[in-house]
N, C-alpha and C. Protein backbone atom coordinates (compact mmCIF):
# COMPACT_ATOMS: atom_id res chain seq x y z
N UNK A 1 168.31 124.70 152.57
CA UNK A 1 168.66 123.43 153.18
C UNK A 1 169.72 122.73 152.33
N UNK A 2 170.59 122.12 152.90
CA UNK A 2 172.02 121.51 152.22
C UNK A 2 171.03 120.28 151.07
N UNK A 3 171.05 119.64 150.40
CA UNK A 3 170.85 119.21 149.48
C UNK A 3 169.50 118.69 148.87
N UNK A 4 168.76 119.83 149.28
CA UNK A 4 167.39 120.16 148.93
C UNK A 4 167.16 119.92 147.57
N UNK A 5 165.88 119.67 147.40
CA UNK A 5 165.27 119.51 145.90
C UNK A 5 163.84 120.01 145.74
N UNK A 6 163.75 120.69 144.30
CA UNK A 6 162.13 120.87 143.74
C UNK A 6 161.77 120.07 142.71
N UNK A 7 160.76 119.28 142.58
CA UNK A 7 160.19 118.03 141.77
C UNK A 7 159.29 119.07 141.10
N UNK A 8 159.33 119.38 139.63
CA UNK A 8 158.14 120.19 138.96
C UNK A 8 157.49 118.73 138.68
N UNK A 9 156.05 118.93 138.30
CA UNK A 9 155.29 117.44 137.71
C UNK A 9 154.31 117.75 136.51
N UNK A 10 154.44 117.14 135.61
CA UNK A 10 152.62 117.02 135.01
C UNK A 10 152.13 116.28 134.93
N UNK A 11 150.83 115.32 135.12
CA UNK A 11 150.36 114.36 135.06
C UNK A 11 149.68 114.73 133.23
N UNK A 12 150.26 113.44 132.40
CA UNK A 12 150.40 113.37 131.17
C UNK A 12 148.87 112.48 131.33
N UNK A 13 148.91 111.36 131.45
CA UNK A 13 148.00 110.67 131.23
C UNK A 13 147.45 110.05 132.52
N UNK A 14 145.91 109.44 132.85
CA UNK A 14 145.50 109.02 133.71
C UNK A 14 145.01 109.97 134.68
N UNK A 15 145.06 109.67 135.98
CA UNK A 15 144.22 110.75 137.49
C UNK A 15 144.89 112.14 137.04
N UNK A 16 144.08 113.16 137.41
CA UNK A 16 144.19 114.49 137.22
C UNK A 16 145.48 114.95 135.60
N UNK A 17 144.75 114.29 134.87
CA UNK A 17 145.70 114.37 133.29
C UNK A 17 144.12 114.76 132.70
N UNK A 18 144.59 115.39 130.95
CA UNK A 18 143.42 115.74 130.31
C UNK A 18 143.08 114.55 129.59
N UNK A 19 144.38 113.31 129.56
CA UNK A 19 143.57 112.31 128.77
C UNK A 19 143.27 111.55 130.25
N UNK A 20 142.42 110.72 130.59
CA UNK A 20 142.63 109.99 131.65
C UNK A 20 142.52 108.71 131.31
N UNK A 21 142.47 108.45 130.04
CA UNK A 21 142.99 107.20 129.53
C UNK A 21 142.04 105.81 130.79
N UNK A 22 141.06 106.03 130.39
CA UNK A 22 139.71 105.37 131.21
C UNK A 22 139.80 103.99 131.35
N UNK A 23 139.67 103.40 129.71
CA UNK A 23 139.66 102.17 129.12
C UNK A 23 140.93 101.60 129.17
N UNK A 24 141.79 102.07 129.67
CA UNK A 24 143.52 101.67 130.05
C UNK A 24 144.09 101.38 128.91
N UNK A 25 143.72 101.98 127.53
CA UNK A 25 144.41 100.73 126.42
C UNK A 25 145.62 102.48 125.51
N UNK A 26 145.82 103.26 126.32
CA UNK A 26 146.92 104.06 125.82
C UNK A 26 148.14 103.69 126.43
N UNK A 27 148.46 103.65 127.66
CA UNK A 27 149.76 103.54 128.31
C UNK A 27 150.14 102.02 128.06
N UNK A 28 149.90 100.95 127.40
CA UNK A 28 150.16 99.90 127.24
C UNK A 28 150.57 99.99 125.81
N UNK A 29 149.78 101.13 124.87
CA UNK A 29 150.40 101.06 123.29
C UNK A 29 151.52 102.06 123.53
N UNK A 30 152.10 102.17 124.58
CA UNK A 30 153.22 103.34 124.08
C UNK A 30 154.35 102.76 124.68
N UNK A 31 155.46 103.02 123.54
CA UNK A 31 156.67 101.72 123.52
C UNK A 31 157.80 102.93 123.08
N UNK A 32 157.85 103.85 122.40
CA UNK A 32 159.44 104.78 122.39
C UNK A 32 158.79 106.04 123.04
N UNK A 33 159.58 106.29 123.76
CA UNK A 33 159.40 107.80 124.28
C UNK A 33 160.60 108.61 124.10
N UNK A 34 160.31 110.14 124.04
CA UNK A 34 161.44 110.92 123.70
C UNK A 34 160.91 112.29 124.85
N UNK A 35 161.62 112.44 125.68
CA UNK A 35 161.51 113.66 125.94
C UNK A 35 162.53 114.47 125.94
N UNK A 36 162.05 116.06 125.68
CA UNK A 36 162.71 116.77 124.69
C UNK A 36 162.75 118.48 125.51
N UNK A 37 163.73 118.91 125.41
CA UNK A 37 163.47 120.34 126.58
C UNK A 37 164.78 121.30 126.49
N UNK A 38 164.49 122.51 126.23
CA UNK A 38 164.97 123.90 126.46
C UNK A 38 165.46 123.91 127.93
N UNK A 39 166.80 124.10 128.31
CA UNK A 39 167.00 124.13 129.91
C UNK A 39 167.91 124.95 130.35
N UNK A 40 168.14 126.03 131.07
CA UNK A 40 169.15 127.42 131.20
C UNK A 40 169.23 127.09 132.76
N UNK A 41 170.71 127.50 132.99
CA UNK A 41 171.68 126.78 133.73
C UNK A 41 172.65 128.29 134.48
N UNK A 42 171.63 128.86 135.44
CA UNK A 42 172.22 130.41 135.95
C UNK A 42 173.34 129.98 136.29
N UNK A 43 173.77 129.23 137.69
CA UNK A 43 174.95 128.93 137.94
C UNK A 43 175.12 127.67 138.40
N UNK A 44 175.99 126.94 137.60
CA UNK A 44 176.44 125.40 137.48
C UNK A 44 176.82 125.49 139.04
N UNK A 45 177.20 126.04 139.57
CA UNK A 45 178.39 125.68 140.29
C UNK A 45 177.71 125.62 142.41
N UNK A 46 176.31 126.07 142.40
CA UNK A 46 175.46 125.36 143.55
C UNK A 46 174.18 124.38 142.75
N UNK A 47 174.85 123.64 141.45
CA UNK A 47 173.32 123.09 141.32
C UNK A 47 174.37 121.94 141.65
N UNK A 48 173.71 120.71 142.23
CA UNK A 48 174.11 118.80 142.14
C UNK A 48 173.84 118.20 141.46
N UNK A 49 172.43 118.93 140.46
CA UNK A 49 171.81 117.58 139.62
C UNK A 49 170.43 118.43 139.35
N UNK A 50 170.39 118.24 137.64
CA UNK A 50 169.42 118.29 136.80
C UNK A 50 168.57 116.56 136.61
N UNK A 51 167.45 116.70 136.94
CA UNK A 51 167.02 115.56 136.74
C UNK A 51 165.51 115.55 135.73
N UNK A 52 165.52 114.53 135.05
CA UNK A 52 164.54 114.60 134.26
C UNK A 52 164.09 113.40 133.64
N UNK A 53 162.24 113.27 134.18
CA UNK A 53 161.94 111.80 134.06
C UNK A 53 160.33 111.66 133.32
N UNK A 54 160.17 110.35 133.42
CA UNK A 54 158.90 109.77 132.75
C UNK A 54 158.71 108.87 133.32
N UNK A 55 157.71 108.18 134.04
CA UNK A 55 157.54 107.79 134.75
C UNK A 55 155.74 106.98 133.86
N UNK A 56 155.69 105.52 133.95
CA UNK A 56 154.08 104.72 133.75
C UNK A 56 153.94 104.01 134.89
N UNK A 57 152.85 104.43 135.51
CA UNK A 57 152.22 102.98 136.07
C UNK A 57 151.30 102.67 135.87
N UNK A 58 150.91 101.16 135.65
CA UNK A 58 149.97 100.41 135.12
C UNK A 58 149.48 99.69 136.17
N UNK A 59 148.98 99.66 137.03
CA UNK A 59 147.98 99.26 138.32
C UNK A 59 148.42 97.59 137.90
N UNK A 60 149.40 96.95 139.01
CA UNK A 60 149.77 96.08 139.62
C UNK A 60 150.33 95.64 138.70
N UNK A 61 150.54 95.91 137.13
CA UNK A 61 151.13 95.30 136.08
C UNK A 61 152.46 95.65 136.53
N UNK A 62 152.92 96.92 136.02
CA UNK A 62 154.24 97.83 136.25
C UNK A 62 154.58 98.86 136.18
N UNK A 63 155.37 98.99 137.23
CA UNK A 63 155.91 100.37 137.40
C UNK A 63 157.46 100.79 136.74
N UNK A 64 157.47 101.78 135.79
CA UNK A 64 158.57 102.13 135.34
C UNK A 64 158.67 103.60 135.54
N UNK A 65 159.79 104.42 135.71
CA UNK A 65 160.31 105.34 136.03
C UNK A 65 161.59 105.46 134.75
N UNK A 66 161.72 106.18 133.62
CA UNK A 66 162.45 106.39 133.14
C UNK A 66 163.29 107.60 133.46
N UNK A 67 164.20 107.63 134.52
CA UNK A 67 164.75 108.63 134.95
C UNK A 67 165.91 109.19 134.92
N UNK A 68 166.40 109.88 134.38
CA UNK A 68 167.70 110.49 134.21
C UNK A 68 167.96 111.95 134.75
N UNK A 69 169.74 111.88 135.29
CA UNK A 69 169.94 112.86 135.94
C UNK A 69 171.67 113.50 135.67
N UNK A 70 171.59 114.65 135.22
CA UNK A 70 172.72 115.37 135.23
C UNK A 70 173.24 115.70 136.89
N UNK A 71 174.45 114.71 136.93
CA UNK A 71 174.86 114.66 138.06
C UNK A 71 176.24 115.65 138.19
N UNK A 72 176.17 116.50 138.57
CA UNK A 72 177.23 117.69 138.79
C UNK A 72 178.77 117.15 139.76
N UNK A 73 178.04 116.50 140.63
CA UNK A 73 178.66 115.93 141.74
C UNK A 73 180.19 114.95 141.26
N UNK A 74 181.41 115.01 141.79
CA UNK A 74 182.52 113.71 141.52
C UNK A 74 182.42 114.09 140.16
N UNK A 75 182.46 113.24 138.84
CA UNK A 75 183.15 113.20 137.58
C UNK A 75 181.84 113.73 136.89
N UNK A 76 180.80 114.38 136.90
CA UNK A 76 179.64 114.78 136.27
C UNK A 76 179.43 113.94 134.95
N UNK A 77 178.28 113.08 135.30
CA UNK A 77 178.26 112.05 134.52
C UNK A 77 176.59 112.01 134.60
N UNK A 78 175.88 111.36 133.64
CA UNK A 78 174.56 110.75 133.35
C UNK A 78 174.64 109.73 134.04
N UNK A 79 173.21 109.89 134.89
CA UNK A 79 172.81 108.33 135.89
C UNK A 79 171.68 108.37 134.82
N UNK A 80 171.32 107.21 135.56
CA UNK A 80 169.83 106.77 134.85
C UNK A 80 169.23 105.77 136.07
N UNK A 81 167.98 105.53 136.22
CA UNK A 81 167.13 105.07 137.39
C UNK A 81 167.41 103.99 137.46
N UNK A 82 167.40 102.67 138.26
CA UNK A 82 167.15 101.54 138.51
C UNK A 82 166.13 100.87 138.98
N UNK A 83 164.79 100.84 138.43
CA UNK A 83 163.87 100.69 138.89
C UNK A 83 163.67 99.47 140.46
N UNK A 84 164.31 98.30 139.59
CA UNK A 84 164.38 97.24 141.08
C UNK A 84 165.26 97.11 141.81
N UNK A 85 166.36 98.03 141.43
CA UNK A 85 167.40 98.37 143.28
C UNK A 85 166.87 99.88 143.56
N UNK A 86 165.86 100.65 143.10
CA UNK A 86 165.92 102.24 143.66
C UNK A 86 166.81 102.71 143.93
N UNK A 87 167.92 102.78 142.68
CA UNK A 87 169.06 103.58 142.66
C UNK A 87 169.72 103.96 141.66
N UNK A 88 170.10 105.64 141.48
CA UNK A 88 170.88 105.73 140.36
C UNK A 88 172.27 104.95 140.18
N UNK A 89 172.52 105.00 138.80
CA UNK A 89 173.37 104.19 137.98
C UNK A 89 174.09 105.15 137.31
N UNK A 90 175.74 105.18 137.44
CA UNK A 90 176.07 105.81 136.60
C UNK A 90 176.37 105.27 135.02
N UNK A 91 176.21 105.97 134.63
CA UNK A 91 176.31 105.67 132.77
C UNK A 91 177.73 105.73 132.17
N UNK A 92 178.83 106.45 133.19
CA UNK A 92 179.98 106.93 132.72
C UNK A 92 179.53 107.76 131.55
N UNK A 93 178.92 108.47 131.23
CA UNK A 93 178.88 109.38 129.97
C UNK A 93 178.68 111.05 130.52
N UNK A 94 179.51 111.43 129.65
CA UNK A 94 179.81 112.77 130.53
C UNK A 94 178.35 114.10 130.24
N UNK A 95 178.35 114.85 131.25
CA UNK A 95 177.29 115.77 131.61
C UNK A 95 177.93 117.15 132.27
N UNK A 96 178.37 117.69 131.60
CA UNK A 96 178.86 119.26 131.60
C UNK A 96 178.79 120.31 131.45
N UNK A 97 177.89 120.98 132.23
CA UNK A 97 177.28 122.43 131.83
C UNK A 97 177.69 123.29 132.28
N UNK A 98 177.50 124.39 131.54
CA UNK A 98 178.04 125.97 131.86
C UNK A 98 176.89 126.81 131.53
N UNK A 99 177.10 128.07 132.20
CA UNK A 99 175.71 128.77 132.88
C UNK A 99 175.71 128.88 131.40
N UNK A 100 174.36 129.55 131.01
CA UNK A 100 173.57 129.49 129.62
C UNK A 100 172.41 128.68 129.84
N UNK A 101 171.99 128.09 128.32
CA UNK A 101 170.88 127.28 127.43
C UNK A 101 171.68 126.52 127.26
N UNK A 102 170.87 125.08 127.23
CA UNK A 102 171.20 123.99 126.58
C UNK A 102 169.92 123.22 126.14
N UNK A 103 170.33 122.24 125.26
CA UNK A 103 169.36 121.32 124.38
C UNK A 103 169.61 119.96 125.09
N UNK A 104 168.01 119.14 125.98
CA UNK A 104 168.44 117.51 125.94
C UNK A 104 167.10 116.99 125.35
N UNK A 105 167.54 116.01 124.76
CA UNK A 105 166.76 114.60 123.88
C UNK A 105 166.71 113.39 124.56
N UNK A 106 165.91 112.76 125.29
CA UNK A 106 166.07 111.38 125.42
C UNK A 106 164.96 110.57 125.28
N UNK A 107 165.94 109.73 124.83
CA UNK A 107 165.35 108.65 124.23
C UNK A 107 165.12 107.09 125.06
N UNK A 108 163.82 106.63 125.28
CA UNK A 108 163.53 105.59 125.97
C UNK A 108 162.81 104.72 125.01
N UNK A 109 162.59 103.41 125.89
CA UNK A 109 161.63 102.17 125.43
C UNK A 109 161.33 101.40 126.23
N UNK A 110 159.90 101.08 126.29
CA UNK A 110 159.45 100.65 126.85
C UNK A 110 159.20 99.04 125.93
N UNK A 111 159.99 97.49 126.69
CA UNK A 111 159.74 96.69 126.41
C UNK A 111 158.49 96.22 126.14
N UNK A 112 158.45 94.71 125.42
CA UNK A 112 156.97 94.41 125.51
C UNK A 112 156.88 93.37 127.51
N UNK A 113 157.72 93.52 127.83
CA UNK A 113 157.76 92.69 129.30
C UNK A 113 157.90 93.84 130.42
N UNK A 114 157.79 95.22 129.67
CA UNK A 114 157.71 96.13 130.56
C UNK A 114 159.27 96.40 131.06
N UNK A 115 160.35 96.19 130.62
CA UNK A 115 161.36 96.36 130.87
C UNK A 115 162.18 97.90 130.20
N UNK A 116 162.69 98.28 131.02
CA UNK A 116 162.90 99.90 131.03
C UNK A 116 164.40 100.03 130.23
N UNK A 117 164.34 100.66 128.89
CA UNK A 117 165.43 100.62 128.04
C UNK A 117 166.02 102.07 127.50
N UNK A 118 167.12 102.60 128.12
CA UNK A 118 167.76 103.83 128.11
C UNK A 118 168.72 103.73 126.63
N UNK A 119 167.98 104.42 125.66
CA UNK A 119 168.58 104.44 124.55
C UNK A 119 169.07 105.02 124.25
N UNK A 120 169.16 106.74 124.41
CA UNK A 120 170.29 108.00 124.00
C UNK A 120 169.89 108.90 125.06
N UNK A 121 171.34 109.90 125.17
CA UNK A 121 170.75 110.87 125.51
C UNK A 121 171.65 112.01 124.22
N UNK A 122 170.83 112.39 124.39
CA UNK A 122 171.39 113.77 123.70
C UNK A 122 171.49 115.26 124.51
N UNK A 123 172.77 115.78 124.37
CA UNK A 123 172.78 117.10 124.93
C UNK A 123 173.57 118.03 124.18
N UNK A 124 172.85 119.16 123.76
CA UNK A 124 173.54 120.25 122.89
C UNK A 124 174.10 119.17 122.04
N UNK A 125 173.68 119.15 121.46
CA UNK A 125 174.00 118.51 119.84
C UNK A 125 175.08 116.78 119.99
N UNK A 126 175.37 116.72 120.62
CA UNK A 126 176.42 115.13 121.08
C UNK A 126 175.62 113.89 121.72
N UNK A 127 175.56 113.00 121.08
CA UNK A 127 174.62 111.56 121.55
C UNK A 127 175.39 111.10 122.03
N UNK A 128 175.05 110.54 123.24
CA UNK A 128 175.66 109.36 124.20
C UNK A 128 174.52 108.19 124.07
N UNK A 129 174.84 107.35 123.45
CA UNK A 129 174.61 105.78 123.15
C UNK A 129 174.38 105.21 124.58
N UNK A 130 173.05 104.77 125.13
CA UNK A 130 173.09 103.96 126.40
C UNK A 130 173.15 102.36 126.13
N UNK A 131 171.97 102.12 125.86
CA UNK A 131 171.23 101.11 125.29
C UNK A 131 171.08 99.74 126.68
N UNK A 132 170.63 100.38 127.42
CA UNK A 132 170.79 99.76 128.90
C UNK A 132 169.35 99.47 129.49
N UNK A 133 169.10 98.17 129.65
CA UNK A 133 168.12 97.45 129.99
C UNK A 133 167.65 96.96 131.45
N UNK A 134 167.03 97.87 131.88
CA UNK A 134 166.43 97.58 133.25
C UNK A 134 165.32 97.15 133.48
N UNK A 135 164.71 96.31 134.77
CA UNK A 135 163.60 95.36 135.16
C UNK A 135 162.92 96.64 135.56
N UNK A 136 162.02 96.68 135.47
CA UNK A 136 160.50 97.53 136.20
C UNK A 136 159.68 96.86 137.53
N UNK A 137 159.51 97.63 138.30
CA UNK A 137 159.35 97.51 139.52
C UNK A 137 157.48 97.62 139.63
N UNK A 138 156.95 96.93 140.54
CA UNK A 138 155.35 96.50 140.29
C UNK A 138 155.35 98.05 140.66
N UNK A 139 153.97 98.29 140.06
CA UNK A 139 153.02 99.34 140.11
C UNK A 139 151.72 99.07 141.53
N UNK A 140 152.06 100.15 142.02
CA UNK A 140 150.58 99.84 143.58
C UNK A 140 149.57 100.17 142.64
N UNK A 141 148.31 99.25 143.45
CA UNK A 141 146.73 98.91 143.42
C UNK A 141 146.45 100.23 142.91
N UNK A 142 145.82 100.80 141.67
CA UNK A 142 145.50 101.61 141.47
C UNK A 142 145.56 102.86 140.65
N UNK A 143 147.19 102.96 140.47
CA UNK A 143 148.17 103.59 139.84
C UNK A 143 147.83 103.27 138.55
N UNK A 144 147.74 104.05 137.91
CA UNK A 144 147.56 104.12 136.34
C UNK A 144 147.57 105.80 135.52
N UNK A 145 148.85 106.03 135.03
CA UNK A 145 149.25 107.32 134.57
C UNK A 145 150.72 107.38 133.82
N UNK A 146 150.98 108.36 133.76
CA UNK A 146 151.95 108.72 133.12
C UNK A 146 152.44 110.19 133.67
N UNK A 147 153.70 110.53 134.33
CA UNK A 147 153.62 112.01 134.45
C UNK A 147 155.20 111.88 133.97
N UNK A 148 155.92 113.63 133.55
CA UNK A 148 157.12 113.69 133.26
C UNK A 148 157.19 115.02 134.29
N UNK A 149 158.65 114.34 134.43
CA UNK A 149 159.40 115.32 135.58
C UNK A 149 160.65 116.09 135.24
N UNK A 150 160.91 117.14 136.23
CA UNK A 150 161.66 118.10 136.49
C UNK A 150 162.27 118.18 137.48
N UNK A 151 163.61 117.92 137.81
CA UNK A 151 164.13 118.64 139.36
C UNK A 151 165.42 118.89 139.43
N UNK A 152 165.29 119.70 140.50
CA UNK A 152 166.41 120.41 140.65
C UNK A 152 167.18 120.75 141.76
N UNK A 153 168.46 120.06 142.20
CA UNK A 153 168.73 119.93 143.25
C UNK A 153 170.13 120.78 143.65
N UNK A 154 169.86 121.14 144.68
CA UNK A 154 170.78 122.47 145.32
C UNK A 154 172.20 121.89 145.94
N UNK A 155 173.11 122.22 146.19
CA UNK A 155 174.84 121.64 146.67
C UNK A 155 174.47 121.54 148.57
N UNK A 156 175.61 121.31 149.09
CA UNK A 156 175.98 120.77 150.08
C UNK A 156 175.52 122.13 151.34
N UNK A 157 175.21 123.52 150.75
CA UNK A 157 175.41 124.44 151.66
C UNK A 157 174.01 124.69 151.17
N UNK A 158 173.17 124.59 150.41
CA UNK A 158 171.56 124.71 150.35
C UNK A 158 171.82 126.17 149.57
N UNK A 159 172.89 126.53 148.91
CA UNK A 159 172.86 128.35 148.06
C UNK A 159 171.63 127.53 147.13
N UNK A 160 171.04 128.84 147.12
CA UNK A 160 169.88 129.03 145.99
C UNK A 160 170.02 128.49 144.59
N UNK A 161 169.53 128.15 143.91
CA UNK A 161 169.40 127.88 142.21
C UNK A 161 168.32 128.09 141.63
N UNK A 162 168.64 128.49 140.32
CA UNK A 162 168.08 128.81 139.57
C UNK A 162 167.95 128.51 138.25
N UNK A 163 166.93 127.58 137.48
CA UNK A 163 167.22 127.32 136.37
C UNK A 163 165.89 127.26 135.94
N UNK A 164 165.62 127.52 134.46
CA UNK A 164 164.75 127.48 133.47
C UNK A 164 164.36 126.23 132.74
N UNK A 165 163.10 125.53 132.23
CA UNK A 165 163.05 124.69 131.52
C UNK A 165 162.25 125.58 130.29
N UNK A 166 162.13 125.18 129.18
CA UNK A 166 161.46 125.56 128.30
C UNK A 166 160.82 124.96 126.90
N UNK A 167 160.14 124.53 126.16
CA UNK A 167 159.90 123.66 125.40
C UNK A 167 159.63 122.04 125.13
N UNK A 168 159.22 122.25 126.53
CA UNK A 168 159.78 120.42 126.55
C UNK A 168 158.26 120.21 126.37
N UNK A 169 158.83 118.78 126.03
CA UNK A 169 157.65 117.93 125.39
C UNK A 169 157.88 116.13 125.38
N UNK A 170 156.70 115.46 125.70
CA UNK A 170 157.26 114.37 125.51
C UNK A 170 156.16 113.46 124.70
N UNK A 171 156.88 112.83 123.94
CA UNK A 171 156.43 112.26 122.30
C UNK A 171 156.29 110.71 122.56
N UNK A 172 155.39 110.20 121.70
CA UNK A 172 155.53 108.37 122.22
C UNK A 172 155.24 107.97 120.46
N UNK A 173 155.58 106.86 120.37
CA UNK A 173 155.07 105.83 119.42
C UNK A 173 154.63 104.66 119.92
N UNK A 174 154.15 103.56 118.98
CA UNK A 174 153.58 102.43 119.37
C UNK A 174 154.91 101.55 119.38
């Protein structure tokens, strides 16, 4: 299908996670996040967009989506999410891959007002400086977790893709 997508998921914390974080008092102490990932890139040239996210919701407190996406598409550039317009943002910072492995790092923060703060990204060894401060969008009745994402989205004619993640991991502090 012309610009199809696969969402990989894990639920990190909360409903169907191994911590389920009961007493609610983990996803409120976690304030830097880094996620971190091995990613092989068969052919650049039917993918649109590597995307890769983190995502808290805190049942009616807030909803944040730390989301970033290697956008292939026009000048291939880093978006990053907008939680209260639901829309990517470009970053102007460039995102250029060629079939192989590559290395990304990013770096988030989570305000104490719950406000969503894009601090680096790193790819194959070069930091792009964000430091870009977005509002967080309420969390529905109930919602309480943490999952990090994967996706991967196919060009204009739906050709197949194929790509690898490997090593990823995502790290928090207080």
């Amino acid at each position: 299908m012309p610009w199809a997508d696969v969402l990989y998921r894990v639920a990190l914390v909360g409903h169907n996670a191994a911590n389920a974080d009961a007493d609610h008092s983990l996803l409120p102490s976690m304030h830097h996040l880094t996620y971190d990932a091995d990613f092989y890139v068969v052919d650049p040239s039917v993918t649109s967009g590597l995307e890769f996210d983190v995502s808290i919701w805190m049942d009616k407190i807030a909803g944040m989506t730390f989301g970033t996406q290697c956008s292939f598409l026009g000048e291939g550039h880093w978006d990053v999410w907008n939680n209260a317009t639901n829309k990517w943002t470009d970053t102007g910072k460039p995102c250029k891959l060629h079939q192989g492995w590559h290395h990304v790092t990013l770096q988030f923060k989570r305000e104490s007002d719950n406000t969503t703060t894009y601090e680096a990204i790193v790819l194959d060894g070069t930091t792009y400086t964000i430091n870009w401060s977005l509002p967080p969008t309420t969390a529905p009745a109930g919602w309480w977790g943490m999952t990090a994402n994967y996706q991967v989205d196919s060009d204009s004619k739906g050709d197949p893709v194929t790509t690898y993640v490997d090593n990823m991991s995502i790290t928090y502090t207080p």
